[in-house]
Protein backbone atom coordinates (compact mmCIF):
# COMPACT_ATOMS: atom_id res chain seq x y z
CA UNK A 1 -70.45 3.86 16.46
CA UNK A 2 -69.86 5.87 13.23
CA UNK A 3 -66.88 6.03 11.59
CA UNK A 4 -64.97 8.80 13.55
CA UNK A 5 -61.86 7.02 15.57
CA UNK A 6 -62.48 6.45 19.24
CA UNK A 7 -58.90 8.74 19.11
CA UNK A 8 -60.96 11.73 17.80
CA UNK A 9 -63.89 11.09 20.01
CA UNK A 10 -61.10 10.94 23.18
CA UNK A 11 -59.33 14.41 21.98
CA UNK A 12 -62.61 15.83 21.37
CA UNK A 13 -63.80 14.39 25.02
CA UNK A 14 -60.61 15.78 26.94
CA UNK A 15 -61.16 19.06 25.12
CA UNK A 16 -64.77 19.89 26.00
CA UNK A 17 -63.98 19.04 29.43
CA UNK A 18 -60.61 21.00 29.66
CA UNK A 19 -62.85 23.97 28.34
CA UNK A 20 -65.00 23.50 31.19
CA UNK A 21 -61.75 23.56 33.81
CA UNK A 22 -61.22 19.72 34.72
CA UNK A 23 -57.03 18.87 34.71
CA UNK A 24 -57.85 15.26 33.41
CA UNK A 25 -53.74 14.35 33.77
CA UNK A 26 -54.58 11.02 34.95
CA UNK A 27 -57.74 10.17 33.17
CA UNK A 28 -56.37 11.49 29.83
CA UNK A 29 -53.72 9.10 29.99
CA UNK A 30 -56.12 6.38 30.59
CA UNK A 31 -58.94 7.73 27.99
CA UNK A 32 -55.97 7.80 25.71
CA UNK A 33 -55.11 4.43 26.39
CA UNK A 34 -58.42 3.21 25.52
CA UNK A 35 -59.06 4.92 22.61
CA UNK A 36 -55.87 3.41 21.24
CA UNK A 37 -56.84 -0.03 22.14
CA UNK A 38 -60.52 0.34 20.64
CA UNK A 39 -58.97 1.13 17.39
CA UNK A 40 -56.72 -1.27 17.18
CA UNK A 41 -59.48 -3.85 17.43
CA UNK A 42 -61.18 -2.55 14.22
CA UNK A 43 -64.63 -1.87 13.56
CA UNK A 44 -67.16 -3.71 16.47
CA UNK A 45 -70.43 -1.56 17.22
CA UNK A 46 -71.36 -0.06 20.21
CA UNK A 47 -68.93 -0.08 22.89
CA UNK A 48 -69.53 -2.94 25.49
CA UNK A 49 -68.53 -3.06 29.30
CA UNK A 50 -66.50 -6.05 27.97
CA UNK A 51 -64.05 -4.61 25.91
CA UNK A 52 -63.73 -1.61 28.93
CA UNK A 53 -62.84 -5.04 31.41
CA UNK A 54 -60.54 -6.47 28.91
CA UNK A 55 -58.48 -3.11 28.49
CA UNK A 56 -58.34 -2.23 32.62
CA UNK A 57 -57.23 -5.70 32.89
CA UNK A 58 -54.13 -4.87 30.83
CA UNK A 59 -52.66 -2.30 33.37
CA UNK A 60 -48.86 -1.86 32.79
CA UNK A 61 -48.09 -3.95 35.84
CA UNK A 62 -49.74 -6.97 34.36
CA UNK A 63 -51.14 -6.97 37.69
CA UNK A 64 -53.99 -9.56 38.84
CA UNK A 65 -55.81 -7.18 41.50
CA UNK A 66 -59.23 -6.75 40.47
CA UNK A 67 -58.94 -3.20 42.50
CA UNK A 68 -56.68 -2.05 40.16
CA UNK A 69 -58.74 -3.04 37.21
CA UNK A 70 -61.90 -1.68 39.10
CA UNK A 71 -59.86 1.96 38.92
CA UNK A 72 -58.81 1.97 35.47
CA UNK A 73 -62.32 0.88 34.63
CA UNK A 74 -63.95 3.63 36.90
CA UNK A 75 -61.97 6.63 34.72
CA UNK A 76 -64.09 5.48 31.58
CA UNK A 77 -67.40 6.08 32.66
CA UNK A 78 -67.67 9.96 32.24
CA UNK A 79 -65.89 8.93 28.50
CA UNK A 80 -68.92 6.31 27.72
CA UNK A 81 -71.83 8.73 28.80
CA UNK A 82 -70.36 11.17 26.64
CA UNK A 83 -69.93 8.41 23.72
CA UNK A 84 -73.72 7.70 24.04
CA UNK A 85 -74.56 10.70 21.99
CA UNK A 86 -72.81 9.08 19.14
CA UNK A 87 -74.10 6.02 19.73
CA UNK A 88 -77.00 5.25 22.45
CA UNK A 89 -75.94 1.65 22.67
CA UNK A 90 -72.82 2.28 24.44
CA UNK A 91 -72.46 0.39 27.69
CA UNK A 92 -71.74 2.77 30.86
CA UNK A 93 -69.16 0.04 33.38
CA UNK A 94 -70.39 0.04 36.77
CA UNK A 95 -68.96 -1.92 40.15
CA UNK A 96 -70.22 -4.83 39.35
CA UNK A 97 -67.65 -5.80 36.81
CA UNK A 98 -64.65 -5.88 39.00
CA UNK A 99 -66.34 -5.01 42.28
CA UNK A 100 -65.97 -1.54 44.43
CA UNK A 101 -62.80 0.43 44.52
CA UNK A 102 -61.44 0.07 48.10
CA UNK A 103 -61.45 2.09 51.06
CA UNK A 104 -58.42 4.21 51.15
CA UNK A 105 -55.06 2.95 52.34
CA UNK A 106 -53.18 4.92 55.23
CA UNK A 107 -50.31 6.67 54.46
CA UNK A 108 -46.99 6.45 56.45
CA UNK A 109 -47.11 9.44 59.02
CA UNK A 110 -43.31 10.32 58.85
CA UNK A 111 -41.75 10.75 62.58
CA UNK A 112 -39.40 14.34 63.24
CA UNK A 113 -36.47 12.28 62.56
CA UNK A 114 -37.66 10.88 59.60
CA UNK A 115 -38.56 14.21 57.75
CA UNK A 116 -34.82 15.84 59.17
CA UNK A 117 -32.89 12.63 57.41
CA UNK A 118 -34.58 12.97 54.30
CA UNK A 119 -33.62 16.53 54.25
CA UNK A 120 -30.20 15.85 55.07
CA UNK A 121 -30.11 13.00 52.56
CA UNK A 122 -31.11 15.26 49.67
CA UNK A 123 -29.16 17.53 50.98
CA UNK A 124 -25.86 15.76 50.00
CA UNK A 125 -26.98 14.93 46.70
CA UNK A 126 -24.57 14.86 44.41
CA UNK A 127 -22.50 16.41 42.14
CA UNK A 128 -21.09 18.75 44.76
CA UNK A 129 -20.75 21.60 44.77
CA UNK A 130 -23.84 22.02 42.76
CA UNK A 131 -27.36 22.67 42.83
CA UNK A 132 -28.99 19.94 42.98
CA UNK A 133 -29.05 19.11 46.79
CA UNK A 134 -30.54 22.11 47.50
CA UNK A 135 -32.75 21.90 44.72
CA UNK A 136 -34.46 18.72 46.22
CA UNK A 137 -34.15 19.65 50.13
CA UNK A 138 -36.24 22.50 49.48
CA UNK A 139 -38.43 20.59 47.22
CA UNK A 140 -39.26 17.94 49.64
CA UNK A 141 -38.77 20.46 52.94
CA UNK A 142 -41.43 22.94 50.89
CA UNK A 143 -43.60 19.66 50.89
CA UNK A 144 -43.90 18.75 54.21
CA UNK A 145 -44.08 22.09 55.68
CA UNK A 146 -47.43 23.21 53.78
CA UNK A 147 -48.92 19.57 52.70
CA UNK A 148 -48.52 20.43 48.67
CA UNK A 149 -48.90 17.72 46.17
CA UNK A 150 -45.64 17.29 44.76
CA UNK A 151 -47.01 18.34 41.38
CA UNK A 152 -48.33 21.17 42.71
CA UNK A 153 -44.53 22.14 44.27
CA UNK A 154 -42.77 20.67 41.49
CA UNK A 155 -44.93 23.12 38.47
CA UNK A 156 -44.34 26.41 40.98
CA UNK A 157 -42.82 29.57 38.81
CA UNK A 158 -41.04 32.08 40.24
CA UNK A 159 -43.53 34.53 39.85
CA UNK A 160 -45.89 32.10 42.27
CA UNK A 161 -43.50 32.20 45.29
CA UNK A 162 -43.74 35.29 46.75
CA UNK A 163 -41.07 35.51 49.58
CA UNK A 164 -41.79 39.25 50.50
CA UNK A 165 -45.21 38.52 51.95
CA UNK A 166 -44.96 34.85 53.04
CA UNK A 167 -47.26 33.32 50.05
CA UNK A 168 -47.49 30.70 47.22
CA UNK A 169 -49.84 30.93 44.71
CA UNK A 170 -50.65 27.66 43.55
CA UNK A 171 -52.88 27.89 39.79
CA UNK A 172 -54.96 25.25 38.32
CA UNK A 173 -54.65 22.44 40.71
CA UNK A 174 -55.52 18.85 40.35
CA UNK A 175 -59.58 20.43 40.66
CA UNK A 176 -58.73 22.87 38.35
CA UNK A 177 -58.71 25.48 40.93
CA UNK A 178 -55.81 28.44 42.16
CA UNK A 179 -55.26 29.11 46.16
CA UNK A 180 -52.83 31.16 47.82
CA UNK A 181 -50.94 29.38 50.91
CA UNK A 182 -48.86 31.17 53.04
CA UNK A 183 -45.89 30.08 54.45
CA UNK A 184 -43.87 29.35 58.01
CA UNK A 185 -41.26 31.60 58.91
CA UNK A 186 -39.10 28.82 58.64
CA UNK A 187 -40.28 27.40 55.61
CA UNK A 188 -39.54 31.08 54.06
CA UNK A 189 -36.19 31.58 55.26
CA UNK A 190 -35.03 28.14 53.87
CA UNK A 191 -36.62 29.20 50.54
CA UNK A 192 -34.62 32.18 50.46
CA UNK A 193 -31.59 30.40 51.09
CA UNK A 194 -32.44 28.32 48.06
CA UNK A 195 -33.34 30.82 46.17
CA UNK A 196 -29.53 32.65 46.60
CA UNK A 197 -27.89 29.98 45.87
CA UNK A 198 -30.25 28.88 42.74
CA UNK A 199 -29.72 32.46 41.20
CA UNK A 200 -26.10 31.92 41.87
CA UNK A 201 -26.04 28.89 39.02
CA UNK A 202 -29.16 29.51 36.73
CA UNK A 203 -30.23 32.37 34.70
CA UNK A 204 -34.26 32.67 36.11
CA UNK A 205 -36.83 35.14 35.12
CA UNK A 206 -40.78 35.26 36.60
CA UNK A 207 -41.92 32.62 34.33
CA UNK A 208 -38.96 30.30 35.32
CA UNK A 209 -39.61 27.09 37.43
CA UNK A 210 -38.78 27.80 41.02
CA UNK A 211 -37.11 24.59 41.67
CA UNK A 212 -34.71 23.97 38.64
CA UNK A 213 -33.06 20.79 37.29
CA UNK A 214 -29.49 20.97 37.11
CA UNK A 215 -28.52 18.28 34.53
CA UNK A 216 -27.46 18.92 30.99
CA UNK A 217 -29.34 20.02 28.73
CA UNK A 218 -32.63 20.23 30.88
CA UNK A 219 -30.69 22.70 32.90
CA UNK A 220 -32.85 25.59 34.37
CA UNK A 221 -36.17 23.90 33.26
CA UNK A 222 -38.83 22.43 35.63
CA UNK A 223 -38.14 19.12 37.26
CA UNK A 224 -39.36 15.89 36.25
CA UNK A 225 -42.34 14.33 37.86
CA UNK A 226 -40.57 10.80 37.36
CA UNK A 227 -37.43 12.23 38.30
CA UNK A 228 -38.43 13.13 41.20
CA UNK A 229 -40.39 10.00 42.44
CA UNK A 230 -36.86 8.23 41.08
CA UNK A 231 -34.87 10.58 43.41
CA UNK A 232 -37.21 10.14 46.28
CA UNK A 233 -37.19 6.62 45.89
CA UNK A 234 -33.78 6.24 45.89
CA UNK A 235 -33.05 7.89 49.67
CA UNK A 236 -36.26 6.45 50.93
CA UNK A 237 -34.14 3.39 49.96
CA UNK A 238 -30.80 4.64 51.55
CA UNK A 239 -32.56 5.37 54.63
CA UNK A 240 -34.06 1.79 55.35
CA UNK A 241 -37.37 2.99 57.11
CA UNK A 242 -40.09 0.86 58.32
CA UNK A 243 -42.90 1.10 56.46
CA UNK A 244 -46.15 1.84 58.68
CA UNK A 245 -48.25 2.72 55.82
CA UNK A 246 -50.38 0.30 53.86
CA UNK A 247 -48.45 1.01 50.75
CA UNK A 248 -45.77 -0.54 49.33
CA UNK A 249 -43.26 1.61 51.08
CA UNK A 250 -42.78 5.09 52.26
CA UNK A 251 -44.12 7.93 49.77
CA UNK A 252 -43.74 11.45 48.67
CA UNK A 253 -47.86 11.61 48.87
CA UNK A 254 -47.23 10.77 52.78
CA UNK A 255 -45.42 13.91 53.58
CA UNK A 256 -48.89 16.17 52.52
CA UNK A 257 -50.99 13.30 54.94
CA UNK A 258 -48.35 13.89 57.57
CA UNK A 259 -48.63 17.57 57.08
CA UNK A 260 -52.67 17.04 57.56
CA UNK A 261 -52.31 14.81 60.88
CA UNK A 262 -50.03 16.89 62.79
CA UNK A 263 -51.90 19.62 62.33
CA UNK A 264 -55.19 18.07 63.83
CA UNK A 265 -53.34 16.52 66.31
CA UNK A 266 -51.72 19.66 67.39
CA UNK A 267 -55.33 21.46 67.16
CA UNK A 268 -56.43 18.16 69.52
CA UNK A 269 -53.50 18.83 71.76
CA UNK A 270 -54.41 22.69 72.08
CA UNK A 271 -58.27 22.18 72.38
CA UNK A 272 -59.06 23.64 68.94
CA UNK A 273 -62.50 23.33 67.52
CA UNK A 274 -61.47 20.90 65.03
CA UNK A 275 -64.82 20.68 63.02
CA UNK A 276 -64.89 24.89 62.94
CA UNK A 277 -60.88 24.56 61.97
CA UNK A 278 -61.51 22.08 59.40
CA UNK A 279 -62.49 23.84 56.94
CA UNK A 280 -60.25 25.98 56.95
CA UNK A 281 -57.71 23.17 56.70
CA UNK A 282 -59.43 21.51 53.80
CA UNK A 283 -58.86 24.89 51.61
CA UNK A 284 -55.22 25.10 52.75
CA UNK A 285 -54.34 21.90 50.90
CA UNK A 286 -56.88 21.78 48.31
CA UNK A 287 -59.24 19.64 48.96
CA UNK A 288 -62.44 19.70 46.56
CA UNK A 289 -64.67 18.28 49.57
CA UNK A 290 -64.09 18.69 53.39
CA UNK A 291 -65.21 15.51 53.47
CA UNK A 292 -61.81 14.50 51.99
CA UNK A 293 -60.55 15.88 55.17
CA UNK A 294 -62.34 14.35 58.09
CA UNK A 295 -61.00 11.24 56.03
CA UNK A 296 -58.23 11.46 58.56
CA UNK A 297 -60.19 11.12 61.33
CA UNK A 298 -61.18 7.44 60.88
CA UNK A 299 -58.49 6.00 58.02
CA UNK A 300 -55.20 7.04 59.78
CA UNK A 301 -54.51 5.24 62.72
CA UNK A 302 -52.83 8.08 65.00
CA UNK A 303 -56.08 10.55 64.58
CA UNK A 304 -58.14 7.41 65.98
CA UNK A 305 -57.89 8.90 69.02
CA UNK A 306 -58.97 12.41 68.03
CA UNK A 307 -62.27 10.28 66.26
CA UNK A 308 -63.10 8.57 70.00
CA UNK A 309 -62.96 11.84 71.63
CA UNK A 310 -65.21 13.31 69.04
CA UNK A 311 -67.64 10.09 68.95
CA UNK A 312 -67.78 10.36 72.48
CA UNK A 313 -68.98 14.08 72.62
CA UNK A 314 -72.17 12.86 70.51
CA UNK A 315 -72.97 10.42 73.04
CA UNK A 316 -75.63 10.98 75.28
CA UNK A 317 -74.94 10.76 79.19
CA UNK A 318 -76.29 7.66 80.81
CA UNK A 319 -77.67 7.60 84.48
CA UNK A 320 -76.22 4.50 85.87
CA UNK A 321 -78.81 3.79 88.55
CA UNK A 322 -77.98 2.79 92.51
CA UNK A 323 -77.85 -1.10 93.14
């Protein structure tokens, strides 16, 4: 490797792709991470899978789950084919180091009376009276009425929630692409509600976040990803569910796959088409691949049924013949 600092060849990395549209919040960090750790280990020659192995293994967990590892590892790869130009030696990690990434986990499908305590919850959030209560019962209600990712909800501007006509406009998602998603009745009306009383306590103009934080000095700026996962975190807590996902616990995440089941199942229930309403599904909450859609189907156990009916349409009739 020449002389340039794996730091300049990560910046440089994250730059050219950025160019060509790719987020990269998640694999910066981790690219970032790396590049750190290289250079701390002084000069060494090409870049071997080993070093990649001995920096996954040193996840902030400290955990001792080679699937974790296999994930950190897996977010380097694009990073070492691009190093190669610099240096053709450079090892590209594969799955044989740690072994494949598993299959996904399913999510906790929240229940009615789950989603209207967690509203409720928030609701009372203190101080009172304040904004911040309503700030994070819309937030999460906002969630689980149109499946958004929380960052997606959480990086909204005023200017993208258009409560004339019904629509969000969500730009540069985690694919790098914009969609417009329009909203419930329901969902609207609450949003307008929220959107009173916000104006009531916050100066806002169209670049403004759309939900605000309310404490000191971060008052009437966006909210906090952590903040919100800490606040979320906190009621799930209060509210003692059972988990039913293969998770540690109840997430925020779960409210966008609970937004995706209930609509199958209620396309199911109706007799929808479900592979010509798919796709139209998969757009709604940004999928890159439709694929990533019919995931449902067979990794989340209450569409199960909705897979059997489907599996069974494929199969041909059999003749059973007279005894």
């Amino acid at each position: 490797m020449s002389t340039t600092t794996m730091q300049s060849h990560a910046e440089n990395y994250l730059n050219e792709r950025r160019q060509l549209g790719f987020g990269l919040r998640s694999t910066g960090y981790a690219v970032r991470s790396f590049a750190r750790y290289v250079d701390n280990l002084g000069p060494r020659g090409p870049l071997t899978v080993e070093v990649m192995a001995d920096w996954a293994r040193r996840d902030r967990g400290n955990t001792d789950k080679p699937a974790t590892w296999a994930r950190r590892l897996k977010q380097l790869r694009s990073f070492a084919r691009y190093l190669r130009q610099f240096e053709p030696n450079t090892e590209i990690p594969d799955d044989t180091t740690f072994g494949r990434i598993g299959q996904r986990m399913a999510p906790h499908i929240y229940g009615d009376r789950e989603i209207v305590d967690l509203l409720a919850a928030a609701r009372h959030l203190g101080p009172t009276p304040g904004l911040r209560g309503a700030t994070y019962e819309a937030l999460f209600g906002l969630i689980a009425s149109t499946g958004l990712r929380v960052s997606e909800a959480v990086h909204l501007r005023v200017a993208d929630v258009d409560l004339k006509s019904g629509m969000l406009t969500v730009r540069l998602t985690k694919f790098a692409k914009s969609r417009h998603v329009p909203l419930h009745p329901s969902t609207l009306d609450a949003l307008k509600r929220y959107r009173t009383l916000r104006n009531s306590h916050v100066e806002i103009t169209e670049e403004s976040p759309f939900f605000v934080s309310t404490r000191g000095r971060r008052r009437g700026s966006e909210l906090g990803l952590r903040q919100v996962h800490r606040v979320f975190i906190s009621l799930r807590d209060k509210l003692s569910w059972s988990n039913r996902g293969a998770h540690g616990g109840p997430r925020i995440h779960d409210l966008r796959h609970t937004f995706v089941v209930r609509r199958v199942m209620l396309w199911h229930a109706h007799g929808v088409d479900i592979d010509q309403a798919m796709l139209a599904l998969s757009t709604y909450v940004g999928h890159a691949m439709v694929t990533n859609t019919y995931w449902y189907l067979t990794g989340v156990p209450e569409l199960m049924a909705v897979a059997a009916v489907k599996f069974e349409s494929f199969m041909p009739s059999q003749e059973v013949p007279h005894a």
